[in-house]
Protein backbone atom coordinates (compact mmCIF):
# COMPACT_ATOMS: atom_id res chain seq x y z
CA UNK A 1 -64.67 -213.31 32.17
CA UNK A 2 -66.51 -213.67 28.89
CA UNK A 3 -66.19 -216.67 27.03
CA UNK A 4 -67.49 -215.97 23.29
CA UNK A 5 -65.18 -217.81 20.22
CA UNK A 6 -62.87 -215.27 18.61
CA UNK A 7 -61.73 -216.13 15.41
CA UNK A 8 -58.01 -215.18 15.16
CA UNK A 9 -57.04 -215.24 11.03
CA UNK A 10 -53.52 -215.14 10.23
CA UNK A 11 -52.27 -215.07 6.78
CA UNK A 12 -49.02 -216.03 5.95
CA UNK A 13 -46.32 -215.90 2.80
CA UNK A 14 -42.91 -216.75 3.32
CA UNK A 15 -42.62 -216.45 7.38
CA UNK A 16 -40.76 -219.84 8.01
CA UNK A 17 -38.31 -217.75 10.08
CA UNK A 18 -41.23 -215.32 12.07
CA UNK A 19 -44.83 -217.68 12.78
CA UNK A 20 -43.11 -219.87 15.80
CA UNK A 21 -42.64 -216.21 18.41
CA UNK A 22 -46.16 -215.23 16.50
CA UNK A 23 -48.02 -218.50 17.68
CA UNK A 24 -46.23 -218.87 21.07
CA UNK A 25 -48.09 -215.69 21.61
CA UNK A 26 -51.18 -217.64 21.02
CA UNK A 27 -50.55 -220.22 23.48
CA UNK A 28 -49.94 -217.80 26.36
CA UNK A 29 -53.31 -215.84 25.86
CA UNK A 30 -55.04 -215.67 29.37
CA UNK A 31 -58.35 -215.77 27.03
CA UNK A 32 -59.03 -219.73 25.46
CA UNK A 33 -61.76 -220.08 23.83
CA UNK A 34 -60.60 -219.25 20.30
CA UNK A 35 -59.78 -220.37 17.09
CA UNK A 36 -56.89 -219.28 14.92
CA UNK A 37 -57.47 -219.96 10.99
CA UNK A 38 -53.71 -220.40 9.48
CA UNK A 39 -53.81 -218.69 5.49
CA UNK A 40 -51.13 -219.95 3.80
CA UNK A 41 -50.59 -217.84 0.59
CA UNK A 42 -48.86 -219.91 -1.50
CA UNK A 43 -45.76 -219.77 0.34
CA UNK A 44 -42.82 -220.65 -1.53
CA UNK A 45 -41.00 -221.14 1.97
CA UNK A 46 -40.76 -223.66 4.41
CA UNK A 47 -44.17 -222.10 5.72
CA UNK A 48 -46.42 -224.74 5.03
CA UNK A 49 -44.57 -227.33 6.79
CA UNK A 50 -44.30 -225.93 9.67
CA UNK A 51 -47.77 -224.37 9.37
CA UNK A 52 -49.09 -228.55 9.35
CA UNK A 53 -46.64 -229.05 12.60
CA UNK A 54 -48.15 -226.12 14.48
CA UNK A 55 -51.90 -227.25 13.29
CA UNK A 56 -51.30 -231.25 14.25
CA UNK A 57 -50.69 -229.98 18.27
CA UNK A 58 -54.06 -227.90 19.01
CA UNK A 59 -57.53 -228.52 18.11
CA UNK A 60 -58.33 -225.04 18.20
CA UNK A 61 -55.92 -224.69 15.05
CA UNK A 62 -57.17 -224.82 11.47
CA UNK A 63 -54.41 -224.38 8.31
CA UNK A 64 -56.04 -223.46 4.94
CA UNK A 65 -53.82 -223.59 2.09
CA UNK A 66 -54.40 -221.45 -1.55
CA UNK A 67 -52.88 -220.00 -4.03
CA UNK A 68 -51.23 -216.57 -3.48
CA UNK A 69 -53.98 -213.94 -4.11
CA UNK A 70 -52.02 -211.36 -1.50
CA UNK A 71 -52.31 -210.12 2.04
CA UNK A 72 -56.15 -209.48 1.80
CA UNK A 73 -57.29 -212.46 -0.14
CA UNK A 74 -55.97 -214.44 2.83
CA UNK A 75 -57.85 -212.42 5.20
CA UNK A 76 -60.87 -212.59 3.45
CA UNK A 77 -60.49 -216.48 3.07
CA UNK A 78 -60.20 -215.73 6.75
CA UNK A 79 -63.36 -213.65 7.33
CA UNK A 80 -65.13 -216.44 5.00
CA UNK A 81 -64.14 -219.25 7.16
CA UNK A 82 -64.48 -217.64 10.62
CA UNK A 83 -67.03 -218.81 12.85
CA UNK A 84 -66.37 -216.83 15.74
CA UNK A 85 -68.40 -214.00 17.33
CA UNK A 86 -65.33 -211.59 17.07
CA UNK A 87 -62.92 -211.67 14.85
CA UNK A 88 -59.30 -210.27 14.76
CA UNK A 89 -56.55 -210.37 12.49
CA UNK A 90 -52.80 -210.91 13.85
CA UNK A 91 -49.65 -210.44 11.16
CA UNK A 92 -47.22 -213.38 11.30
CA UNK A 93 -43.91 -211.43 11.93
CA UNK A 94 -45.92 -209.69 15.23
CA UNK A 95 -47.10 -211.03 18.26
CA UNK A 96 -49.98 -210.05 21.00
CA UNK A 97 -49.65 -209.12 24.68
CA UNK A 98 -51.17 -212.34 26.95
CA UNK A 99 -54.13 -210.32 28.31
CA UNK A 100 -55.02 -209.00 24.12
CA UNK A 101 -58.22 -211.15 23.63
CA UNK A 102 -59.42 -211.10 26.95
CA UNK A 103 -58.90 -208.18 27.13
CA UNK A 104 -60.58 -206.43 24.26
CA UNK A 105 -63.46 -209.14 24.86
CA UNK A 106 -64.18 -207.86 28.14
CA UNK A 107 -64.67 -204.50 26.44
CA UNK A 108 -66.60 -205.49 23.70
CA UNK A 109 -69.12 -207.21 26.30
CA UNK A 110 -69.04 -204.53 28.85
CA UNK A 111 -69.48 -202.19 26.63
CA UNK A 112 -71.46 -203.25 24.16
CA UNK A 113 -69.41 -201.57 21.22
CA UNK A 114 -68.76 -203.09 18.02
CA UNK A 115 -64.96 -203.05 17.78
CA UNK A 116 -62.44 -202.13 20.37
CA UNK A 117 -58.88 -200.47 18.97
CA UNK A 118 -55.83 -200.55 21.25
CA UNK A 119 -52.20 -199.02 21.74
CA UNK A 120 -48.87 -200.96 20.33
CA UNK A 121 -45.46 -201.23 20.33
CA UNK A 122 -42.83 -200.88 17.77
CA UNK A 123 -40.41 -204.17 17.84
CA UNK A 124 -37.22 -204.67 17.14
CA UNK A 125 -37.29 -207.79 18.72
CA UNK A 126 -38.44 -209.83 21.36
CA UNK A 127 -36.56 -208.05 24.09
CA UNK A 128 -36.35 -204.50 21.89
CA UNK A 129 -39.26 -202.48 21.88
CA UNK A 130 -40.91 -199.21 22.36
CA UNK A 131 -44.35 -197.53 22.67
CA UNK A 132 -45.14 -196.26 19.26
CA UNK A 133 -45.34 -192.08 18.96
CA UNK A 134 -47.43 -192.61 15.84
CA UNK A 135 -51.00 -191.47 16.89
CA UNK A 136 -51.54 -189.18 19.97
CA UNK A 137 -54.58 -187.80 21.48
CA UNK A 138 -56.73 -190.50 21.78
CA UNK A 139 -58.69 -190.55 25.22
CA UNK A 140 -59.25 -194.11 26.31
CA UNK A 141 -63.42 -194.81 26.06
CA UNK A 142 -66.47 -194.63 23.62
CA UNK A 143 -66.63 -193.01 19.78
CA UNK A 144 -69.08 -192.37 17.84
CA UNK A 145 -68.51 -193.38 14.04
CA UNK A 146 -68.66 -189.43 13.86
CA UNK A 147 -65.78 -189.25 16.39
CA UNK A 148 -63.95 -192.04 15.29
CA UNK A 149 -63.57 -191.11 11.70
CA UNK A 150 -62.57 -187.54 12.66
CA UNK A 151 -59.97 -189.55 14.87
CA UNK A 152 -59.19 -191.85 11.87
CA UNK A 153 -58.43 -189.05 9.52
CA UNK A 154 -56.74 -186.80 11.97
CA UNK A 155 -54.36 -189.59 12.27
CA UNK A 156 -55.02 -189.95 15.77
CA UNK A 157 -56.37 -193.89 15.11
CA UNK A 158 -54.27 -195.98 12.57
CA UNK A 159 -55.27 -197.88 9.58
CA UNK A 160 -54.26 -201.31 10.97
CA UNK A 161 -56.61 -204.62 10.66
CA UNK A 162 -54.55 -205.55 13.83
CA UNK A 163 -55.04 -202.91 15.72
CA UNK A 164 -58.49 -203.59 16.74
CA UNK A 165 -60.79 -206.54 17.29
CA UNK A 166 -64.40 -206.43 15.86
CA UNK A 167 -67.48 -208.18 16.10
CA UNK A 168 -67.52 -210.83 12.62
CA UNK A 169 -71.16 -209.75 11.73
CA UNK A 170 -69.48 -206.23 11.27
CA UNK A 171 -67.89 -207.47 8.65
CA UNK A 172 -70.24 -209.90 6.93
CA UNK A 173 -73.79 -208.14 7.93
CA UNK A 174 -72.20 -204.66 5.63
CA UNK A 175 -70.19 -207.32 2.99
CA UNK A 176 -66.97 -205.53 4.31
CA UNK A 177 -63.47 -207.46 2.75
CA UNK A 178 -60.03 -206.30 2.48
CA UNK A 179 -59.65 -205.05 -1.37
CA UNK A 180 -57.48 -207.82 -3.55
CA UNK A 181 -55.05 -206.59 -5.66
CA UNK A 182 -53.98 -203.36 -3.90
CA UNK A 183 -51.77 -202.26 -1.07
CA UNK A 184 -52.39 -200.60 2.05
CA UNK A 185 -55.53 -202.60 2.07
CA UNK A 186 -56.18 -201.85 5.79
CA UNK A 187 -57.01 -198.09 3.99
CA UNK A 188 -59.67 -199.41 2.21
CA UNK A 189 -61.62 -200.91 5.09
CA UNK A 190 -60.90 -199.36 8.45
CA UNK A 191 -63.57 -196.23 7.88
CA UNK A 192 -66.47 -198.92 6.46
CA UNK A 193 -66.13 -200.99 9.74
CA UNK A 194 -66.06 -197.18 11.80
CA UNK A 195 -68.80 -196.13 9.65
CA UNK A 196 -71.18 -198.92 10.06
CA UNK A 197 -70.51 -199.30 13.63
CA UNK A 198 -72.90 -198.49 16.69
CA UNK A 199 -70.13 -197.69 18.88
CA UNK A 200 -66.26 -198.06 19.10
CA UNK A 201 -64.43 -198.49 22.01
CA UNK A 202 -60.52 -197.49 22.51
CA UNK A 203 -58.50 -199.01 25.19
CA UNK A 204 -55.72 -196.94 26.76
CA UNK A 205 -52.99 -200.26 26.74
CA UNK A 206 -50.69 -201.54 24.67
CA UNK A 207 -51.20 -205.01 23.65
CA UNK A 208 -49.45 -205.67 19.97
CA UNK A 209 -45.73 -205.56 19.05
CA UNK A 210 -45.02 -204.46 15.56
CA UNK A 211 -42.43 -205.96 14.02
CA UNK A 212 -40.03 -203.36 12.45
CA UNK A 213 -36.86 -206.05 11.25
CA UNK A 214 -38.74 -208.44 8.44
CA UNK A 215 -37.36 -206.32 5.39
CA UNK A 216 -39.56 -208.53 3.26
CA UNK A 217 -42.51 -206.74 4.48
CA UNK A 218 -44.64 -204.84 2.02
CA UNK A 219 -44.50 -202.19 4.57
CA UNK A 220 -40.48 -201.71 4.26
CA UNK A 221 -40.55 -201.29 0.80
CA UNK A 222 -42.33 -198.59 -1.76
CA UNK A 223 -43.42 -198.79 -5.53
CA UNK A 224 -45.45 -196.02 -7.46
CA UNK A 225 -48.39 -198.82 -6.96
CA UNK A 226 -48.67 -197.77 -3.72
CA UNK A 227 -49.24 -194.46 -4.54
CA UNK A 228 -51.98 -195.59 -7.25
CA UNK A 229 -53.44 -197.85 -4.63
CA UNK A 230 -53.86 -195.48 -2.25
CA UNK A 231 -55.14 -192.73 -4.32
CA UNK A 232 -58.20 -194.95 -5.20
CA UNK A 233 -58.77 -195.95 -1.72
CA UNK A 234 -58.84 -192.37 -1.15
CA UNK A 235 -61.26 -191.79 -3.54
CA UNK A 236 -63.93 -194.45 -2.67
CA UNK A 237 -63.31 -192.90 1.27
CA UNK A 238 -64.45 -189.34 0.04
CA UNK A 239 -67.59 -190.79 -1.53
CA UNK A 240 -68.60 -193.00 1.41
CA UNK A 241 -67.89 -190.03 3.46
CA UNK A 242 -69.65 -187.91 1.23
CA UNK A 243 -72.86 -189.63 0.99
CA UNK A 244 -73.13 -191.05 4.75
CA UNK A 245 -70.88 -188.49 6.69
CA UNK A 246 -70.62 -185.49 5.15
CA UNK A 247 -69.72 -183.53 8.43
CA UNK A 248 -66.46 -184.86 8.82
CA UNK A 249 -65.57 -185.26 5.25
CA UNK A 250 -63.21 -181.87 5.51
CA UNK A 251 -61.35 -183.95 8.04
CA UNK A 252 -60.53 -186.16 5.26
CA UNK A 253 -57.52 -183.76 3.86
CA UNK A 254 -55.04 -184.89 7.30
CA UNK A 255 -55.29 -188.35 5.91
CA UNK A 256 -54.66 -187.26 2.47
CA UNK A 257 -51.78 -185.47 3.90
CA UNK A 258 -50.23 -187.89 5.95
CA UNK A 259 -50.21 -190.52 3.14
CA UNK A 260 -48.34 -187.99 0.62
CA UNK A 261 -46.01 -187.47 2.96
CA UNK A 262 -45.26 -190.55 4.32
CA UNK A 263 -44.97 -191.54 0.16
CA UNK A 264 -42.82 -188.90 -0.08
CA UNK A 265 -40.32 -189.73 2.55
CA UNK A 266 -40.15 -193.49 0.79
CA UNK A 267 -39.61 -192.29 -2.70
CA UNK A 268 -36.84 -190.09 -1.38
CA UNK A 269 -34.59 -189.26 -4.37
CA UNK A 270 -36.67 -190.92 -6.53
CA UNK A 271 -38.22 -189.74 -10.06
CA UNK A 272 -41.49 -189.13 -8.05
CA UNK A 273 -39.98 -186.90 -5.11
CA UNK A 274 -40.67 -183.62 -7.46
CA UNK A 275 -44.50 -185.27 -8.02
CA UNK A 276 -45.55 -185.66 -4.52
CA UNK A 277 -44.20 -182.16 -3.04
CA UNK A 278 -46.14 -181.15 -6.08
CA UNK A 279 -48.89 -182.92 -5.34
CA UNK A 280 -48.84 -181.73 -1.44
CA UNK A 281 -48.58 -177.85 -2.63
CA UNK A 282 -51.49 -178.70 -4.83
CA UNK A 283 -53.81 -180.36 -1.68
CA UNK A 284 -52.51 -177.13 0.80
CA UNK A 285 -53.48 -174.32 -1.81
CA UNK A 286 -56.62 -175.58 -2.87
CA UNK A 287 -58.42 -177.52 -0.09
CA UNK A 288 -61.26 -176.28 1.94
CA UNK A 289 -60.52 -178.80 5.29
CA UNK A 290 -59.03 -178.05 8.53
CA UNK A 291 -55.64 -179.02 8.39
CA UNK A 292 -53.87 -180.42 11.65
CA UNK A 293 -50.94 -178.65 13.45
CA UNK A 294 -48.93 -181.55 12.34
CA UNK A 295 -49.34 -181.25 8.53
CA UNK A 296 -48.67 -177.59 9.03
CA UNK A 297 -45.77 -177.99 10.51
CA UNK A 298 -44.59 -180.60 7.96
CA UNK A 299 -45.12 -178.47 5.15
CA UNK A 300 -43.60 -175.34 6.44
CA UNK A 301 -40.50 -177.20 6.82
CA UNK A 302 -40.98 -178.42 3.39
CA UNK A 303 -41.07 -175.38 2.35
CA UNK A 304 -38.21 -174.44 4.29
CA UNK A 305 -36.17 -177.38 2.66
CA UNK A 306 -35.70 -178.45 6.43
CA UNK A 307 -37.76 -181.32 5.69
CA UNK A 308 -35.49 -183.55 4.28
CA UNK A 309 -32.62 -182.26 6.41
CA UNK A 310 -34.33 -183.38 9.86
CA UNK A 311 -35.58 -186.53 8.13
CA UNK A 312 -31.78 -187.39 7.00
CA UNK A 313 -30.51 -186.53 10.29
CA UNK A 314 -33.08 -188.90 12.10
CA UNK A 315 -32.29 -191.78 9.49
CA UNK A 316 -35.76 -191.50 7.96
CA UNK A 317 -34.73 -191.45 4.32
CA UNK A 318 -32.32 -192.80 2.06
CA UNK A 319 -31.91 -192.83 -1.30
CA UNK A 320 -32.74 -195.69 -3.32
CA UNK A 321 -34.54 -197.59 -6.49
CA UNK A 322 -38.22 -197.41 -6.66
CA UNK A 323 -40.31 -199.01 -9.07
């Protein structure tokens, strides 16, 4: 078994009632040589406390308190303090599989590859859970960053920070950080770490349980910043792409595609519904790409006005407020 440091950041606002089932996760890694670096964001919780209780018992345990600057300044107070040869980034409210870091470290040495993604589940809790049915057709072994972006924007690999575990010079060798100030900041890093990789590596097993119950999760909620957000981290992806791999840049569009929609299904019955199908007519009459069979079949149901029928009768949508 290899026994290189990992450097395990966690960032954490407000999780008084989730970090305890996230760090006993920790303790029953079959992998030990690691460190985990604690961010607290300014929690306004009984975070810190406990935080300084779960830091006092191991050595390998280091708690760095600041002022809230958001999900990705705390992981890239994180990246700045890690001293590990891998690093890998674990939300709060979620916990790992044992085997995770050994795992994925065993890969990353045996196969020399830069970073390492692997499967999850969704969580409802510790006893409720399921594979995810997310991303499909991903054959377990070795990308190229060709093949791995066309996978990344064919939605067949997810936009995650915690679905993968990387080597820390990938991130400070190419200056790579999580972009402050924006949501769905894993979108506006996953294809720079793909892109300036060697090789990637993906592991056929399911090692992570995502959380699906903490309703104070920026995921479980949906302003018109997100869309804004987005749209520029879509924009700086097309010009990387553009200028350093243009041959998969008409993959791009399924990512595009899958964002709208997924926006659209949030701002259900919203002011901004009418915007977005707009918006998705606009990208399937006038793009160039090669549109998946999944999109397709998205939009013709759109178009249909099925969409929102099968969605409602799932429990996908629901009306509400968004800001």
């Amino acid at each position: 078994m290899a026994d290189s440091l990992v450097s395990i950041v966690i960032p954490a606002y407000n999780v008084a009632n989730y970090i305890a089932r996230c760090v006993e996760s920790l303790e029953q890694q079959t992998y030990s040589n690691y460190e985990v670096i604690f961010v607290n964001d300014g929690s306004t919780d009984n975070t810190q406390k406990l935080l300084e209780e779960i830091v006092a018992k191991d050595k390998r345990y280091r708690l760095i308190n600041q002022k809230n600057k958001g999900l990705s300044g705390a992981r890239n107070t994180g990246i700045d303090e890690a001293t590990g040869k891998y690093i890998y980034f674990l939300d709060p409210d979620d916990w790992i599989a044992p085997e995770l870091i050994e795992m994925c470290v065993d890969y990353l040495e045996e196969k020399q590859v830069d970073m390492v993604f692997f499967d999850f589940y969704l969580a409802q809790s510790s006893t409720e859970y399921k594979k995810q049915e997310w991303f499909s057709d991903r054959p377990d072994g070795l990308y190229t960053p060709d093949e791995a972006l066309t996978a990344l924007f064919d939605c067949r690999f997810g936009n995650y920070a915690w679905s993968s575990l990387a080597k820390l010079d990938l991130f400070k060798n190419n200056g790579i950080y999580f972009p402050e100030g924006r949501t769905y900041e894993d979108l506006g890093t996953t294809y720079r770490l793909l892109g300036n990789s060697q090789k990637i590596g993906y592991l056929d097993k399911h090692l992570y349980y995502y959380y699906q119950n903490n309703m104070n999760s920026i995921t479980k909620t949906w302003k018109y910043q997100d869309y804004l957000d987005t749209k520029l981290n879509l924009e700086e992806i097309a010009t990387y792409i553009a200028e350093n791999y243009p041959a998969v840049s008409h993959r791009l569009i399924n990512l595009e595609l899958n964002m709208l929609f997924l926006f659209l299904d949030q701002s259900y019955g919203s002011k901004y519904t009418a915007s977005l199908i707009n918006e998705i007519d606009q990208r399937f009459y006038e793009t160039n790409g090669k549109i998946n069979k999944k999109n397709k079949v998205k939009y013709l149901l759109l178009k249909t006005r099925l969409y929102f029928l099968i969605k409602k009768l799932r429990g996908q949508v629901k009306s509400g407020s968004v800001n």
